[in-house]
Protein backbone atom coordinates (compact mmCIF):
# COMPACT_ATOMS: atom_id res chain seq x y z
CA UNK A 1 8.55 1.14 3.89
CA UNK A 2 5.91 4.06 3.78
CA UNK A 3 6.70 7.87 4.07
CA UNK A 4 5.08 8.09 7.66
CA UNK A 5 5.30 12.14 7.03
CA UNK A 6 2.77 11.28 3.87
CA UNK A 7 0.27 8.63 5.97
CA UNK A 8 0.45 11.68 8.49
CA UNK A 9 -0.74 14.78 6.23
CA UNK A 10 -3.14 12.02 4.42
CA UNK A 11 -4.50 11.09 8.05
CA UNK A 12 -4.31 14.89 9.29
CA UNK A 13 -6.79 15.54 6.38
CA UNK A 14 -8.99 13.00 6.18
CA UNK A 15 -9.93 13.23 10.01
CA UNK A 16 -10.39 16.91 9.77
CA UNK A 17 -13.56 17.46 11.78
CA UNK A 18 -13.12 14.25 14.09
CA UNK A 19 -12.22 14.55 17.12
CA UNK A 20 -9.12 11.96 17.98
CA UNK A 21 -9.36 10.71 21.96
CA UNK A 22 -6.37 12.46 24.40
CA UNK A 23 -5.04 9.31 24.95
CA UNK A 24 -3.80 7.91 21.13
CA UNK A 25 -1.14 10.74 19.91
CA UNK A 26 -0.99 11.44 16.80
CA UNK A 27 2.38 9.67 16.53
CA UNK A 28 0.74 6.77 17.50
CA UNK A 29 -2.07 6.63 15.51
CA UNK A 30 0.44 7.38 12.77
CA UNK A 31 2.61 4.29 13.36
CA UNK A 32 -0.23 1.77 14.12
CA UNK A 33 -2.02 2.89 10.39
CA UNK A 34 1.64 2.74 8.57
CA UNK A 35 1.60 -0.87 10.21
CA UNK A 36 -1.76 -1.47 9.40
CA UNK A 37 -1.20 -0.52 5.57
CA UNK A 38 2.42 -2.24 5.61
CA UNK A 39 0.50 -5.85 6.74
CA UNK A 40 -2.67 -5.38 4.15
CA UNK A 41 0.41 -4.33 1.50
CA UNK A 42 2.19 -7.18 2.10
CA UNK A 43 -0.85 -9.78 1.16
CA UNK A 44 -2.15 -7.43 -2.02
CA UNK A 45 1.52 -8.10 -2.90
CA UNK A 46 1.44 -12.02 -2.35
CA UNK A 47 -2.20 -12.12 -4.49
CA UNK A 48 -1.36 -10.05 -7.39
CA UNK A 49 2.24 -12.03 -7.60
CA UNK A 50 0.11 -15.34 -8.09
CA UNK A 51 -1.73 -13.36 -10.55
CA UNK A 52 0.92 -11.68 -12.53
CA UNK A 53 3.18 -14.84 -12.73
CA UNK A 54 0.08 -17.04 -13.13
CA UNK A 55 0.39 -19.61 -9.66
CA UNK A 56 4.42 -20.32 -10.67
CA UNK A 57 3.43 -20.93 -14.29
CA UNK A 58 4.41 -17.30 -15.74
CA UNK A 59 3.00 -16.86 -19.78
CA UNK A 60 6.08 -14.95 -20.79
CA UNK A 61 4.88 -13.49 -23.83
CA UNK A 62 2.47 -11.84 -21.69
CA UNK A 63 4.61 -10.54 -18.84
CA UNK A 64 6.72 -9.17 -22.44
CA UNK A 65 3.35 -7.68 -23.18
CA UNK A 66 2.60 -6.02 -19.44
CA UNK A 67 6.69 -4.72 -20.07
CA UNK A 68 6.23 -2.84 -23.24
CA UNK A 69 2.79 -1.59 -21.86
CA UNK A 70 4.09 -0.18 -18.63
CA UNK A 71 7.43 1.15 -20.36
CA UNK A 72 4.89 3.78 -22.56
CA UNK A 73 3.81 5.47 -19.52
């Protein structure tokens, strides 16, 4: 689901200046994070469904409202 050649410049970056151990590759340490993210994803998506369609009881005219503010951008 995620670009693993993004996660790897983003990780490449943001651990300039830290020394990763021999033994993880970068490969590795790649996957494991896109996992990571993919698992964490997966529940933000679960929560903010609840939210957005209010627990299985969706206010419509809202979700109308969320449509027409999203289709401005």
């Amino acid at each position: 689901m995620l670009d693993c050649v993004v996660v790897e410049e983003f990780l490449q970056e943001k651990l300039e200046g830290i020394e990763i151990p021999e033994d993880i590759s970068i490969n590795d340490l790649v996957e494991t994070f896109c996992k990571y993210i993919e698992n964490d994803y997966y529940e933000w998506l679960k929560d903010n469904f609840k939210s957005f369609f209010n627990h299985g009881n969706p206010d419509w005219v809202w979700v109308k409202e969320r449509i027409e503010h999203y289709s401005k951008d």
